[in-house]
N, C-alpha and C. Protein backbone atom coordinates (compact mmCIF):
# COMPACT_ATOMS: atom_id res chain seq x y z
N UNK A 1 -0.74 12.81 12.10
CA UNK A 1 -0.56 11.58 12.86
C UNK A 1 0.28 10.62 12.03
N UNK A 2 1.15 10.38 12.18
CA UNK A 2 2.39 9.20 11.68
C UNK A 2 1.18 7.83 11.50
N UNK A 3 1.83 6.89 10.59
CA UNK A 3 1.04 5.96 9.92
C UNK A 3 1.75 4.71 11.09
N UNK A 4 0.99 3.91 10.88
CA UNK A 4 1.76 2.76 11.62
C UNK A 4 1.05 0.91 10.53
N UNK A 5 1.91 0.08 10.74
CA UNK A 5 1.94 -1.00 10.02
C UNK A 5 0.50 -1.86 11.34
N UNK A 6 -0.48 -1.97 10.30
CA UNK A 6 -1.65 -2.26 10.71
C UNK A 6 -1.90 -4.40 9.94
N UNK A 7 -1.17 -4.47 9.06
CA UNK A 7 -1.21 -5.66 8.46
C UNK A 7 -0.26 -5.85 7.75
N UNK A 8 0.00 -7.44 7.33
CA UNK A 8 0.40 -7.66 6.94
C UNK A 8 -0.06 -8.80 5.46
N UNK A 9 0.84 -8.17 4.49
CA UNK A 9 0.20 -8.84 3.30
C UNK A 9 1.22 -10.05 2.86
N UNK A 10 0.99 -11.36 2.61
CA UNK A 10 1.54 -12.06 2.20
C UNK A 10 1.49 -12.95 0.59
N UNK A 11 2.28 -12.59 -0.53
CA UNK A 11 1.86 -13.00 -1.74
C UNK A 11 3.27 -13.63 -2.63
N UNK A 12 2.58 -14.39 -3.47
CA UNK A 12 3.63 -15.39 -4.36
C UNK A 12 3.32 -14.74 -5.74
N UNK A 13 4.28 -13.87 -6.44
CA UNK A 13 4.65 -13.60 -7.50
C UNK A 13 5.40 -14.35 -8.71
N UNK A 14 5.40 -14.13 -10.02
CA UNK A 14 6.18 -14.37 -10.68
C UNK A 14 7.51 -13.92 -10.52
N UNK A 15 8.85 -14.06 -10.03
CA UNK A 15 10.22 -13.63 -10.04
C UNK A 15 10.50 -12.31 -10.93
N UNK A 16 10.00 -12.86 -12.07
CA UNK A 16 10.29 -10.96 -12.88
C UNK A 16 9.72 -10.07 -12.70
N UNK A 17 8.09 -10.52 -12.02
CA UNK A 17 7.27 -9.09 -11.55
C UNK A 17 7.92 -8.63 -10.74
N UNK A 18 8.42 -9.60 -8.90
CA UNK A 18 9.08 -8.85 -8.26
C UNK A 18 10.77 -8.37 -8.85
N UNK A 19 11.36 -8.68 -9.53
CA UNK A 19 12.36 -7.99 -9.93
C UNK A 19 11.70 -6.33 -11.12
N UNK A 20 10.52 -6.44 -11.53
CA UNK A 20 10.45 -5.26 -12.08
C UNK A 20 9.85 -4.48 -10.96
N UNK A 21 8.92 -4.61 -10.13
CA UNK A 21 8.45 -3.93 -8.99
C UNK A 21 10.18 -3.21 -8.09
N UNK A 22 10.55 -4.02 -7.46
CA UNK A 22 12.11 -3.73 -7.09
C UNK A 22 12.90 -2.68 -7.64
N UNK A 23 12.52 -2.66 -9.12
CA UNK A 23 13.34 -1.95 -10.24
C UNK A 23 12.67 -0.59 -9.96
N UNK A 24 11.48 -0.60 -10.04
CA UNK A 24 10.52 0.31 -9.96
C UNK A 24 10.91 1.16 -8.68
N UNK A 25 10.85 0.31 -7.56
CA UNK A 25 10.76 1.24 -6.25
C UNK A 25 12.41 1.79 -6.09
N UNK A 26 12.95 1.12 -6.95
CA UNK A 26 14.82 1.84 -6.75
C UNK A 26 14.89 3.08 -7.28
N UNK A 27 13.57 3.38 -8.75
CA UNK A 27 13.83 4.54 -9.53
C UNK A 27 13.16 5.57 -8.56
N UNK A 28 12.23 5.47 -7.72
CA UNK A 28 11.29 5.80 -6.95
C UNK A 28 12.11 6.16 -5.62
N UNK A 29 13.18 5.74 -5.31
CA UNK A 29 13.35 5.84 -3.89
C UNK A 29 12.47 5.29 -2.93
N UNK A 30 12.25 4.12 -3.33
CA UNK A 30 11.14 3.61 -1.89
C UNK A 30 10.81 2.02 -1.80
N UNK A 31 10.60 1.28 -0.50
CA UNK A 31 10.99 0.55 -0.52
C UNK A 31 9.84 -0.38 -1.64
N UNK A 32 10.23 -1.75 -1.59
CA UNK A 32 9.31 -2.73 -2.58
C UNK A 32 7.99 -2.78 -1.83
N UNK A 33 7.57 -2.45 -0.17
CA UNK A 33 6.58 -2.62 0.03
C UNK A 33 5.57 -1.71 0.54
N UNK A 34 6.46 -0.18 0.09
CA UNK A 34 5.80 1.45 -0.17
C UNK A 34 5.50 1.18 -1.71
N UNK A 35 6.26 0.99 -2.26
CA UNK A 35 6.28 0.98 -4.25
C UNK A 35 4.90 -0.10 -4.13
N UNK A 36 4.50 -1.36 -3.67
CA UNK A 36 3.21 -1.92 -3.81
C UNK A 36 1.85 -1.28 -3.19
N UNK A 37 2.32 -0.65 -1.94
CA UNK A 37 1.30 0.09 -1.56
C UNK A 37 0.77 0.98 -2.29
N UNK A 38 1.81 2.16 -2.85
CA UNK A 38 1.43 3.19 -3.73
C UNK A 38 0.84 2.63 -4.81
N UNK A 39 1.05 1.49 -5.53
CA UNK A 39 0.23 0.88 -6.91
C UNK A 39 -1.04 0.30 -6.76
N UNK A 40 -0.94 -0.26 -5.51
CA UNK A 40 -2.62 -0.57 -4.73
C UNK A 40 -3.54 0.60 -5.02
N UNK A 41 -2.88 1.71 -3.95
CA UNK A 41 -3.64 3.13 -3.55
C UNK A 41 -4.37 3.62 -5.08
N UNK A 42 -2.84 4.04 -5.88
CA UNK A 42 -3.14 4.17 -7.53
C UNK A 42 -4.35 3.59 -8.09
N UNK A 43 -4.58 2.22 -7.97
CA UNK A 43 -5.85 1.35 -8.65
C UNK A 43 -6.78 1.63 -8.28
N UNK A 44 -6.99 1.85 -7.06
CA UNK A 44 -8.09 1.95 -6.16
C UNK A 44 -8.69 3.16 -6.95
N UNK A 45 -8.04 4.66 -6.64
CA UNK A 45 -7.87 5.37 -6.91
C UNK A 45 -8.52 5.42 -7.87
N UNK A 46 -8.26 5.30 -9.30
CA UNK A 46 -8.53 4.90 -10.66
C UNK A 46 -9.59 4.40 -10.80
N UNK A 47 -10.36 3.34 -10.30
CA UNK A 47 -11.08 2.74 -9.89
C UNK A 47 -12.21 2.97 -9.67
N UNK A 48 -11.84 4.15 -8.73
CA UNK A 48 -13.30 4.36 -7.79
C UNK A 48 -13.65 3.97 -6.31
N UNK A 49 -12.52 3.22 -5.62
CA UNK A 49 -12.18 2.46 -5.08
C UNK A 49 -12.00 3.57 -3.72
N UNK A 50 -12.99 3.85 -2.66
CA UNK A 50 -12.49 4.63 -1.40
C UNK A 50 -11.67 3.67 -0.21
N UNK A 51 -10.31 4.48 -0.10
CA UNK A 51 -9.52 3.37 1.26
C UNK A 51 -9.59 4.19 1.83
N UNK A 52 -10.54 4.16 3.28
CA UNK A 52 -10.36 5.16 4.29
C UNK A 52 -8.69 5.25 5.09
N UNK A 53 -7.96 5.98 5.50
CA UNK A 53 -6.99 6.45 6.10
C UNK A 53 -6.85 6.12 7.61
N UNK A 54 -6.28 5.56 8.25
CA UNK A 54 -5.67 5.01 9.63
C UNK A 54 -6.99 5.43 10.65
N UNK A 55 -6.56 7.12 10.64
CA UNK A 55 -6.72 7.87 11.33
C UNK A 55 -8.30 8.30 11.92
N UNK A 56 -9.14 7.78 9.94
CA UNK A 56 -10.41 7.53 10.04
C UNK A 56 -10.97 6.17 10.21
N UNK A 57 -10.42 5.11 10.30
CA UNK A 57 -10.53 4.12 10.77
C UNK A 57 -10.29 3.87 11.99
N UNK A 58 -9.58 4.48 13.11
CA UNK A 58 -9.04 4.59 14.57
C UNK A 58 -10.72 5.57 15.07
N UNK A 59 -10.92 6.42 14.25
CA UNK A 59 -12.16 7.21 15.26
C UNK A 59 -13.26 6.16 14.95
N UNK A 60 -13.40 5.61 14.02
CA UNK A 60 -14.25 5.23 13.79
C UNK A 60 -14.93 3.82 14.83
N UNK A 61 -13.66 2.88 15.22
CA UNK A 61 -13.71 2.32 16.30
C UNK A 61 -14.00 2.92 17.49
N UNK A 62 -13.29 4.09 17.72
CA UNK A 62 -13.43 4.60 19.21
C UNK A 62 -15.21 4.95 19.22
N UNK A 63 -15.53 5.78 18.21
CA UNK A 63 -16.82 6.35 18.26
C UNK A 63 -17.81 5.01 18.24
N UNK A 64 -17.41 3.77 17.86
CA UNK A 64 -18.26 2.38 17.87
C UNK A 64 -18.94 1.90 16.99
């Protein structure tokens, strides 16, 4: 099932973070706000941190 844009995140950085993030997602091929997602996911990840997936969040409504 294809992903779809469910929210939106809005944040005020330091200028050089987003110019190293930027830098980052150019070496990466991807955009600055796949390259933040993936470093989110990463932490979480690391963490311990479970992000359920679209797809399990969509049944999970339907089922109630």
């Amino acid at each position: 099932m294809p992903r779809t844009k469910i929210a939106t995140l809005n944040l005020r950085i330091d200028p050089s973070i987003k110019d190293a993030v930027r830098e980052a997602a150019d070496m990466e091929h991807r955009s600055v706000a796949n390259m933040v997602e993936m470093l989110i996911r990463r932490y979480c990840d690391e963490a311990g941190i479970v992000i359920p997936e679209q797809n399990e969040m969509f049944a999970r409504k339907q089922n109630g």
